[in-house]
Every structure is written in structure tokens, then in C-alpha cells.
C-alpha atoms as a PDB file:
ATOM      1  CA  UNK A   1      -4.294   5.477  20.481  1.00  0.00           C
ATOM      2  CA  UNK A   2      -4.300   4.126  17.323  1.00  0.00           C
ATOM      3  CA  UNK A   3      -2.490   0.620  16.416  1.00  0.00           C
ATOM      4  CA  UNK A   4      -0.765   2.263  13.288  1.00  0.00           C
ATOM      5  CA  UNK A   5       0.097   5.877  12.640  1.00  0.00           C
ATOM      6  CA  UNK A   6      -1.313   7.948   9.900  1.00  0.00           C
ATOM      7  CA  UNK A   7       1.962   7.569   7.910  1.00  0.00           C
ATOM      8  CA  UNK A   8       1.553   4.030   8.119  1.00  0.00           C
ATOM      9  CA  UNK A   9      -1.953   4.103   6.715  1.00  0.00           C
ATOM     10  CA  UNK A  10      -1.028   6.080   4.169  1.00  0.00           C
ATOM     11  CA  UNK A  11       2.012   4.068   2.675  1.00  0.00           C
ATOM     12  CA  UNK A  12      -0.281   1.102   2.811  1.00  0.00           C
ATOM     13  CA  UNK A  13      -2.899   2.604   1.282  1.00  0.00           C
ATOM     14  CA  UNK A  14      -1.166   4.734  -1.464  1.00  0.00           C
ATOM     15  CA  UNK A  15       2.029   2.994  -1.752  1.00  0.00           C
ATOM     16  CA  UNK A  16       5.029   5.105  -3.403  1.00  0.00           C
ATOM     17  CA  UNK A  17       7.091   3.108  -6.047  1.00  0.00           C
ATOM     18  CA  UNK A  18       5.135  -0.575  -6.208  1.00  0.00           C
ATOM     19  CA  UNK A  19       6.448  -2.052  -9.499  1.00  0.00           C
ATOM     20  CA  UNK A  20       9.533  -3.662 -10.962  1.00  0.00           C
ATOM     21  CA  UNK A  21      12.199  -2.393 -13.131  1.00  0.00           C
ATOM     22  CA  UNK A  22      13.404  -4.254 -15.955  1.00  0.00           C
ATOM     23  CA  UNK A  23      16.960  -4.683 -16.302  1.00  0.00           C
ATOM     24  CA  UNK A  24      17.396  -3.647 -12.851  1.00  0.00           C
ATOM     25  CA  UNK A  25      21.044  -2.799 -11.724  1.00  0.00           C
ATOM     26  CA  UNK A  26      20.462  -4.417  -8.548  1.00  0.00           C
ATOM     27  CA  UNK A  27      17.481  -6.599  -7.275  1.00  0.00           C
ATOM     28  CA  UNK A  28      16.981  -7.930  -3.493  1.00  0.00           C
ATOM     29  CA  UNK A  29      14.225  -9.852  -2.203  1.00  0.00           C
ATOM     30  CA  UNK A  30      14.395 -11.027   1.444  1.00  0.00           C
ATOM     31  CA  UNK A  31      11.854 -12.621   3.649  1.00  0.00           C
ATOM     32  CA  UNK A  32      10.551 -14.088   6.934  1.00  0.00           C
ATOM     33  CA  UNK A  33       9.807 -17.338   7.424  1.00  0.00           C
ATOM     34  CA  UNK A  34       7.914 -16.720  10.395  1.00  0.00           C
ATOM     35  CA  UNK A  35       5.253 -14.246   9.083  1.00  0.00           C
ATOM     36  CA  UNK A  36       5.640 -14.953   5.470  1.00  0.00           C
ATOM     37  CA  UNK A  37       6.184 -11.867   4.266  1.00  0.00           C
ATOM     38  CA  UNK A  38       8.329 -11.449   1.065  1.00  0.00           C
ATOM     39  CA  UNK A  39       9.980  -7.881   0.011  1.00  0.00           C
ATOM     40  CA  UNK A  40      11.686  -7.213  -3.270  1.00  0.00           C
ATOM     41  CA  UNK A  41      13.741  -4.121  -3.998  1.00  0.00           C
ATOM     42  CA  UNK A  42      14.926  -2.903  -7.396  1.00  0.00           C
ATOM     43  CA  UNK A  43      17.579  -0.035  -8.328  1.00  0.00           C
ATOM     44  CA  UNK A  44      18.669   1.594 -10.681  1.00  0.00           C
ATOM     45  CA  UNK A  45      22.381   2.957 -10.380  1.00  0.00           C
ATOM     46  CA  UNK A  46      23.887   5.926 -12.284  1.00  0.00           C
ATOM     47  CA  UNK A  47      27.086   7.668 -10.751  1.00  0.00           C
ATOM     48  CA  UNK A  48      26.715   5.702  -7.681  1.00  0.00           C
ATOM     49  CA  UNK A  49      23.540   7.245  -6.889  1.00  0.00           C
ATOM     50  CA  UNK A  50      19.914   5.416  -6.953  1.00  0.00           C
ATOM     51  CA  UNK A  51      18.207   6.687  -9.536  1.00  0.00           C
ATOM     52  CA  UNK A  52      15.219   4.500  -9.506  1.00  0.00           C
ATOM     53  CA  UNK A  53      13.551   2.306  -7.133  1.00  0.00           C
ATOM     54  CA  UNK A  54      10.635  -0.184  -7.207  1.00  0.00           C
ATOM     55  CA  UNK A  55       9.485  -2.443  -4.790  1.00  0.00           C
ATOM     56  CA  UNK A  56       7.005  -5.465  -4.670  1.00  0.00           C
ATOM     57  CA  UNK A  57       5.869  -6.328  -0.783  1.00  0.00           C
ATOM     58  CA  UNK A  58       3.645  -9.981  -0.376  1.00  0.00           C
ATOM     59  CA  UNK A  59       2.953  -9.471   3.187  1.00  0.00           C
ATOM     60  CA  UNK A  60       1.023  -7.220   5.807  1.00  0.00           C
ATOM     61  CA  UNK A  61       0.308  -3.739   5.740  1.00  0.00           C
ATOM     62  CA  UNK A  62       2.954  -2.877   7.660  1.00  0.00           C
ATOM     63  CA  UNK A  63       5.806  -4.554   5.277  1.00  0.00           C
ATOM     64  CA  UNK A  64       4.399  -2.717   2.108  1.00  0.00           C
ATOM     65  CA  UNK A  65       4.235   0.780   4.416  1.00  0.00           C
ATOM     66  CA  UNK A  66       7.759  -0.287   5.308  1.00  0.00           C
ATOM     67  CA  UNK A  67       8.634  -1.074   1.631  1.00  0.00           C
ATOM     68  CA  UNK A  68       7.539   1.650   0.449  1.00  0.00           C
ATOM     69  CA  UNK A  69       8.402   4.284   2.815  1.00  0.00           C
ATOM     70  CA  UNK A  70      12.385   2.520   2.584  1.00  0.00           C
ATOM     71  CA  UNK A  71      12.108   3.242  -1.505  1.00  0.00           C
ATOM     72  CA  UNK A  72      11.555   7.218  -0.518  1.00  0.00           C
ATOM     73  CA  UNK A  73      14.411   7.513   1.559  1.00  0.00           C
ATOM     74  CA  UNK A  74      16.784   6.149  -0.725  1.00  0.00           C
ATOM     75  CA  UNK A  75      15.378   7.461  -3.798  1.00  0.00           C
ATOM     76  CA  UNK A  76      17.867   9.999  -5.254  1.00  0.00           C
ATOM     77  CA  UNK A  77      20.833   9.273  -2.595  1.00  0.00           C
ATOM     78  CA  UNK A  78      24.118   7.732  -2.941  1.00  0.00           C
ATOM     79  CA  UNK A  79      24.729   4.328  -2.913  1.00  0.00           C
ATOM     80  CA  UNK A  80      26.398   4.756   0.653  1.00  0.00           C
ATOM     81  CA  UNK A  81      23.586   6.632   2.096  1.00  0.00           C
ATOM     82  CA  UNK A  82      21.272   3.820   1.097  1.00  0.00           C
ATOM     83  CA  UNK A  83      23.198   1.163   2.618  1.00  0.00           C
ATOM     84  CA  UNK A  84      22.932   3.247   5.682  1.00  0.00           C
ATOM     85  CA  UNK A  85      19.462   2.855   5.951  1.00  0.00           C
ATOM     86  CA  UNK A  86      18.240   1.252   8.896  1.00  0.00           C
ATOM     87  CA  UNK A  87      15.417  -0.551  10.223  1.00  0.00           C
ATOM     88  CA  UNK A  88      15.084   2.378  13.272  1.00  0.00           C
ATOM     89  CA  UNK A  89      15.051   5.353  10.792  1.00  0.00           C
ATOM     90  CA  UNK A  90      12.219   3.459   8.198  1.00  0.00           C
ATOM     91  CA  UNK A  91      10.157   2.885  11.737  1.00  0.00           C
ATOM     92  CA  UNK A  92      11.084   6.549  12.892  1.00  0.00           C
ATOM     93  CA  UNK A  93       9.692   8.294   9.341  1.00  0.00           C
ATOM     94  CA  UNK A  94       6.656   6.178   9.701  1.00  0.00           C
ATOM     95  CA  UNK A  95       5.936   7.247  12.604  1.00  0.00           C
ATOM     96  CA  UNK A  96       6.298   3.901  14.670  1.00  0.00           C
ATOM     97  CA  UNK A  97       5.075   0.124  14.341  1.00  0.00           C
ATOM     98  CA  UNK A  98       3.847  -1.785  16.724  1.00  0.00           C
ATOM     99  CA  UNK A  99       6.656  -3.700  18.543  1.00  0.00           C
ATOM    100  CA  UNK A 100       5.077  -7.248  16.729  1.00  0.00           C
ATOM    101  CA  UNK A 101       5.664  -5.461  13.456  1.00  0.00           C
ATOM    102  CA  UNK A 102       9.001  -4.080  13.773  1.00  0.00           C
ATOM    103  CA  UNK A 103      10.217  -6.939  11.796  1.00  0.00           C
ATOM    104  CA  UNK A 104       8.696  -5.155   8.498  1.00  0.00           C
ATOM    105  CA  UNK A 105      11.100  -2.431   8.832  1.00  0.00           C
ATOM    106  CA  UNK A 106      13.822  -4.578   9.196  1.00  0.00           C
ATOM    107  CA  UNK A 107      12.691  -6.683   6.044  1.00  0.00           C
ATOM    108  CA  UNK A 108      13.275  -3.461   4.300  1.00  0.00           C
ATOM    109  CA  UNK A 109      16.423  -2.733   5.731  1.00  0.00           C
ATOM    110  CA  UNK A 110      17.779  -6.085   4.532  1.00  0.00           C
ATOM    111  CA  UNK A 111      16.032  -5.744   0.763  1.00  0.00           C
ATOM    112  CA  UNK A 112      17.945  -2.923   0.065  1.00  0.00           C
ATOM    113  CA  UNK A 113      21.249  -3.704   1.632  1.00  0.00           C
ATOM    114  CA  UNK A 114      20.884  -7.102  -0.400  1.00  0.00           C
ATOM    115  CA  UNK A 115      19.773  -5.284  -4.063  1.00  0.00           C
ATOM    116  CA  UNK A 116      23.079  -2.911  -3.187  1.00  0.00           C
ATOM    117  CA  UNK A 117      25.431  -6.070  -2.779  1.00  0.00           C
ATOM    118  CA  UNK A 118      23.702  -7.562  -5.795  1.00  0.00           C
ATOM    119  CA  UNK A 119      24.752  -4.270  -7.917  1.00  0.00           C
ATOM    120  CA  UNK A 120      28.309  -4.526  -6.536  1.00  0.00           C
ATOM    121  CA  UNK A 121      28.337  -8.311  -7.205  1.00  0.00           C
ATOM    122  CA  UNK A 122      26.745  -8.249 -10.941  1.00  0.00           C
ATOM    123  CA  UNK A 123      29.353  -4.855 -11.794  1.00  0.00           C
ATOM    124  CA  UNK A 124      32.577  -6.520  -9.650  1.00  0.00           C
ATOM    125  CA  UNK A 125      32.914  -3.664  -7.030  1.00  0.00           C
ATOM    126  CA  UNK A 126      34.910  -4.100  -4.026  1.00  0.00           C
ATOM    127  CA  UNK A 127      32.944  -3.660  -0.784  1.00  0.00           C
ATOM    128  CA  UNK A 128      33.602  -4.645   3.160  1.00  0.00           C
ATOM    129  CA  UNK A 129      31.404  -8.010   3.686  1.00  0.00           C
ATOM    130  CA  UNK A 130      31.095  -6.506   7.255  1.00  0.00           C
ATOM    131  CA  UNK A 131      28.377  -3.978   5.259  1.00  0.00           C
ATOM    132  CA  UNK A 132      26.640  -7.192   4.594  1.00  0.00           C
ATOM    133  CA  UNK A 133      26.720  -9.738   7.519  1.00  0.00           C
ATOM    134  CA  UNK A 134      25.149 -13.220   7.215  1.00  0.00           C
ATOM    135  CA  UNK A 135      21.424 -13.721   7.295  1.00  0.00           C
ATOM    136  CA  UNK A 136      21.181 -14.000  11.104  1.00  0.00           C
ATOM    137  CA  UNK A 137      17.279 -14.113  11.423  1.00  0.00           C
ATOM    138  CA  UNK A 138      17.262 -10.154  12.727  1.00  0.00           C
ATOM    139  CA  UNK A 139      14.171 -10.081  11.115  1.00  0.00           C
ATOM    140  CA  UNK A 140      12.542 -12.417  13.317  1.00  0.00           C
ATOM    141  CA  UNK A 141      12.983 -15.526  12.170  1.00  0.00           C
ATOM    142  CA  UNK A 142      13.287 -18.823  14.873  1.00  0.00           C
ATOM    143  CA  UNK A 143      15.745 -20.962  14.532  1.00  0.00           C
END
């Protein structure tokens, strides 16, 4: 069996949405400290929905397949339906990571959940901080 899925290969080959948007609604860049990679997600908000994203990935394969395949499942949804993205459902669509690599999906889980909470910051919208806990090193981090 291969070590990454076709999917994978593919988003790391011919990533979807690699850029940056100027004047960006919302921007989040996480990363781990452990691996070094760094992930940085842009929106663009209209009517609660995302109606642009870009992404820029320094890291492995796996974190730009993860980056990019996270910008394709928001793309076009609500705002809610993004912050429901998870780490599970970005490793489901690709397919699967390898268990040391699972960290990549939830790098992307955490970019857009923080470029969400920096739209509702910059435009003063209410929101449950339970939506966005405190950095607890999920991603892989040691402490």
C-alpha cells in the first residue's frame, strides 16, 4: 500500500486555491512548533457565506494537501458550516494520512476556525468562545 493516497498526491501536486487575498475579511495562520509547518487561510465573507479562499502552506506535502483540500470544502458554504470543519472530515476527503501526519489536517482545521474568529473579531460579531478554545497543542505540539 501506498504511504499517501492518490488524493493526497494530487492536492500536493496541483494544489487548489494557493495564493493570498488582499484585503482579506478574515486571515488565520497557525502552526506547529514541532514539525514547523506554517498554514495561512484567507476569506472572503459576503452574506455570511465564504466566498473566496486562499491559502499559503510552508510545510510538508501533507499540510499543503491538507490546506488545500480544507479551502474546497469550505469554499462556497456558510460561515457555520466552515467552522464545522474538522480535522477527521479534511483526512476522510483525502482519503487518509498517515497517523504521523494527521497533525496537517488538524493545522487546517485550526487555520480556518482562527481566519473565521478573525472576521468576527475585525467586523464585532458575537460568537461562543467555546467555538474557539485555547491553543491546546491538538496539533501536536509538546509542551
Amino acid at each position: 500500500m501506498a504511504l499517501y493516497s492518490e488524493k493526497v498526491m494530487d492536492h500536493f501536486r496541483h494544489p487548489r486555491n494557493v495564493g493570498v487575498i488582499e484585503n482579506a475579511d478574515g486571515v488565520g495562520e497557525v502552526g506547529n512548533p514541532v514539525c514547523g509547518d506554517i498554514m495561512k487561510i484567507y476569506l472572503k465573507i459576503e452574506n455570511d457565506t465564504v466566498t473566496d479562499v486562499k491559502f499559503e502552506t510552508f510545510g510538508c506535502g501533507s499540510a499543503i494537501a491538507s490546506s488545500s483540500m480544507a479551502t474546497e470544502m469550505i469554499m462556497g458554504k456558510p460561515l457555520s458550516e466552515a467552522l464545522a470543519l474538522t480535522n477527521q472530515a479534511v483526512t476522510e476527503a483525502l482519503d487518509g494520512l498517515p497517523a504521523h501526519k494527521l497533525h496537517c489536517s488538524v493545522l487546517a482545521e485550526e487555520a480556518v476556525r482562527a481566519a473565521v474568529k478573525d472576521y468576527y473579531d475585525r467586523n464585532g460579531i458575537a460568537y461562543d468562545p467555546a467555538d474557539f478554545p485555547a491553543e491546546s497543542c491538538a496539533h501536536g505540539c509538546e509542551v
